[in-house]
Protein backbone atom coordinates (compact mmCIF):
# COMPACT_ATOMS: atom_id res chain seq x y z
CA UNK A 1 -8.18 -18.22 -2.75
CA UNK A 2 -8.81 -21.39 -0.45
CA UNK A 3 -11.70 -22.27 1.11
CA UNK A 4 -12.12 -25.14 3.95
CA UNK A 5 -15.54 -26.14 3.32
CA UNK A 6 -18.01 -26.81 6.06
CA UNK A 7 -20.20 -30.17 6.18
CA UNK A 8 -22.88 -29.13 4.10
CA UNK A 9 -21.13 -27.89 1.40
CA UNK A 10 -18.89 -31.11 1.56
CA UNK A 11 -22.45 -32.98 1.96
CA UNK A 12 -24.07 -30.93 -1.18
CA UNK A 13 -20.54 -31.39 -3.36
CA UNK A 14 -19.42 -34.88 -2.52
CA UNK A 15 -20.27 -36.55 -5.90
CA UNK A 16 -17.54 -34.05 -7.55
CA UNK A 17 -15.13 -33.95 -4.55
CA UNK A 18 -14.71 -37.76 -4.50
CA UNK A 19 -13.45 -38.24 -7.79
CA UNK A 20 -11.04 -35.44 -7.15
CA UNK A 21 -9.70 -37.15 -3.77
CA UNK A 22 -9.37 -40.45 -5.68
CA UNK A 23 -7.32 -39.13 -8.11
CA UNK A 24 -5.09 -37.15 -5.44
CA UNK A 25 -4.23 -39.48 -3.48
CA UNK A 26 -1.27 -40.76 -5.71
CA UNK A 27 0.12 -43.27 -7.16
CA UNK A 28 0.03 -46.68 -6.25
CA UNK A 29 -3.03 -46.11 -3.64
CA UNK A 30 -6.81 -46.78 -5.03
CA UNK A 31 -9.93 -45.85 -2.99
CA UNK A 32 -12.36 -47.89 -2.76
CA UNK A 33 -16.30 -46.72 -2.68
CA UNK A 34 -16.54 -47.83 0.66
CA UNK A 35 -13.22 -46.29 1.82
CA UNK A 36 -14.75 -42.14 0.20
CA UNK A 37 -17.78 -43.42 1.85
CA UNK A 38 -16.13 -43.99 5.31
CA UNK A 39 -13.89 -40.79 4.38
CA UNK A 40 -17.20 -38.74 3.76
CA UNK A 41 -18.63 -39.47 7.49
CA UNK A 42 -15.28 -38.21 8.96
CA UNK A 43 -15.32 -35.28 6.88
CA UNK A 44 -19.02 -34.31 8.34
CA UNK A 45 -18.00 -34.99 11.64
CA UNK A 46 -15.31 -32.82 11.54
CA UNK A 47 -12.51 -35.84 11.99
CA UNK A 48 -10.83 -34.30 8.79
CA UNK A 49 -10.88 -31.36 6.35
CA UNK A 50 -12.01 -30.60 2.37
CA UNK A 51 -10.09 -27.85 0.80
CA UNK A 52 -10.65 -26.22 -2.50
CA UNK A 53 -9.06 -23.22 -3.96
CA UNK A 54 -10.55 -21.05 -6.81
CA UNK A 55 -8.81 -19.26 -9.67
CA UNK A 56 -10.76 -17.24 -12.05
CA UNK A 57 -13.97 -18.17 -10.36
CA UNK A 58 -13.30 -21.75 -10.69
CA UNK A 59 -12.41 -24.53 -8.43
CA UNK A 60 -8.70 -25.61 -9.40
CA UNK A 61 -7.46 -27.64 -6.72
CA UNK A 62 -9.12 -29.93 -4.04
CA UNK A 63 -7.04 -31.17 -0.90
CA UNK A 64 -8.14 -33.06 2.09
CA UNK A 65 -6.08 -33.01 5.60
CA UNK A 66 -6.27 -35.39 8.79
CA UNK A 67 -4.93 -34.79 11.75
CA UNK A 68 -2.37 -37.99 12.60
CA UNK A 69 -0.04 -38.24 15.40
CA UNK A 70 3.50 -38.91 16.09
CA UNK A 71 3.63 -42.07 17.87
CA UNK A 72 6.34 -41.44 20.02
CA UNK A 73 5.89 -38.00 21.28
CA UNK A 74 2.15 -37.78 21.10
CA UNK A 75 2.57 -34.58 19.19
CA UNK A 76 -0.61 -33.34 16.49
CA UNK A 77 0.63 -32.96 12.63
CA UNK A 78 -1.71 -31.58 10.33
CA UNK A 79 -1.48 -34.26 6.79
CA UNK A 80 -2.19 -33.67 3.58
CA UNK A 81 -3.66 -36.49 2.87
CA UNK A 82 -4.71 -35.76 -0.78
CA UNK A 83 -4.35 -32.96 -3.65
CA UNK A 84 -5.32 -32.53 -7.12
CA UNK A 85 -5.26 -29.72 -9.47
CA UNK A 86 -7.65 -29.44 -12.36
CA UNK A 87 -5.46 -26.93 -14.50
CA UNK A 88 -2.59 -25.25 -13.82
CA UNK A 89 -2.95 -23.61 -10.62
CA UNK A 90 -1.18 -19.83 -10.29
CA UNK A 91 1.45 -19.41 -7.35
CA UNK A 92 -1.10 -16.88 -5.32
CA UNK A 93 -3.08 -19.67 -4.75
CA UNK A 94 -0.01 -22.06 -4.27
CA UNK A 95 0.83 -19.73 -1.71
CA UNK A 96 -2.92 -19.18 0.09
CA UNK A 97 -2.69 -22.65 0.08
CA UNK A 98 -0.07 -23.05 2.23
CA UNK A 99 -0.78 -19.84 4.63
CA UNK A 100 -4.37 -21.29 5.30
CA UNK A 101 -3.11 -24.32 6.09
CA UNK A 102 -0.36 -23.41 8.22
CA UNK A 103 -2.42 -20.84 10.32
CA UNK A 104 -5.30 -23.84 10.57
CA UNK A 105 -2.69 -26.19 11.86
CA UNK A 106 -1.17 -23.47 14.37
CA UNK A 107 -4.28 -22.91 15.79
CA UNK A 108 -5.00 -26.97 16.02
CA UNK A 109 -2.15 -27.05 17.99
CA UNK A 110 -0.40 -28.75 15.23
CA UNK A 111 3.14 -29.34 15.12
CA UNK A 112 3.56 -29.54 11.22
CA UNK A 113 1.81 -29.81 8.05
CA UNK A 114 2.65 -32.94 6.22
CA UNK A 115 2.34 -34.80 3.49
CA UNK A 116 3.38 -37.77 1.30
CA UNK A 117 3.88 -38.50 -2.48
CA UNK A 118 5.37 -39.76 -5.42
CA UNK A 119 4.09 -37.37 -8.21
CA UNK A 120 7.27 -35.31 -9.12
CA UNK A 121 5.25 -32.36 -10.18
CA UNK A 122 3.71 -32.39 -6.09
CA UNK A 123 7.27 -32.47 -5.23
CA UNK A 124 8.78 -29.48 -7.47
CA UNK A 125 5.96 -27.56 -6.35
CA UNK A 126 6.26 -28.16 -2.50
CA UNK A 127 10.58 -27.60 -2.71
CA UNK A 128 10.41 -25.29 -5.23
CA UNK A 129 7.29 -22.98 -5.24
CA UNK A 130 6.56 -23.68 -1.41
CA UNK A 131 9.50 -23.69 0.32
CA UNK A 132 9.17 -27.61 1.74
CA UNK A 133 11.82 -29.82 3.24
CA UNK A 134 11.15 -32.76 0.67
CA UNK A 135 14.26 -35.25 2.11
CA UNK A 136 12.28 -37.52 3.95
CA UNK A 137 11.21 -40.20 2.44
CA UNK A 138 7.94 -42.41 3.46
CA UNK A 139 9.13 -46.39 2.51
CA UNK A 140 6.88 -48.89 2.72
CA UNK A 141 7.00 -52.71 1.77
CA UNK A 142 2.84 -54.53 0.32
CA UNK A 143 2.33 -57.58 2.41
């Protein structure tokens, strides 16, 4: 089962849910405390979402989503800003997952659910366990 959690369970959990948010967000991107701390004020005012989903009465995975826009069109995605599993996570929960997310984006007016990485096992399980398009690829260049 996943859960979005509301502000004060974000609030009361954050300690645990940061370290799990710093290690989702993949490689080659580090958090700094400052940047949880300015992600922890958007989360309680509702400018982004915590996620966790529970297997055998355990939390097993912890994702957090933004809404971003498409700069062209203007049009709402829902992203998937970061995910991290703590064991191996079962496919009914793969799958809850992705059904809570999808309805929450549909009824954000969303036009997607996105997301970006380099992690190969994030990958297999979006294609292959998901049914995600995983061709597009996000480039980007340090400067």
């Amino acid at each position: 089962m996943v859960t979005k959690l509301n502000s004060p369970q974000i609030e009361e959990h954050w300690d645990d849910l940061k370290d799990a948010i710093r290690a989702g967000v993949g490689s080659g991107v580090s958090l700094s405390d400052d940047e949880l701390n300015n992600m922890l004020h958007k989360f309680l005012r509702g400018e982004g979402q915590v996620w966790v989903g529970m297997q055998d009465s355990k939390i097993c995975l912890v994702a957090t989503t933004f809404f971003v826009y498409d700069m062209g069109g203007e049009v709402k995605h829902l992203l998937i800003y970061s995910l991290y599993g703590y064991s191996k996570i079962a496919q009914e929960v793969w799958n809850d997952g992705r059904n809570q997310l999808l309805s929450f984006a549909r009824g954000s007016k969303c036009g997607k659910v996105t997301a970006f990485t380099s992690i190969p096992r994030v990958l297999q399980v979006a294609h292959d366990v998901l049914g995600g398009d995983i061709n597009t690829r996000y480039i980007q260049w340090e400067v």
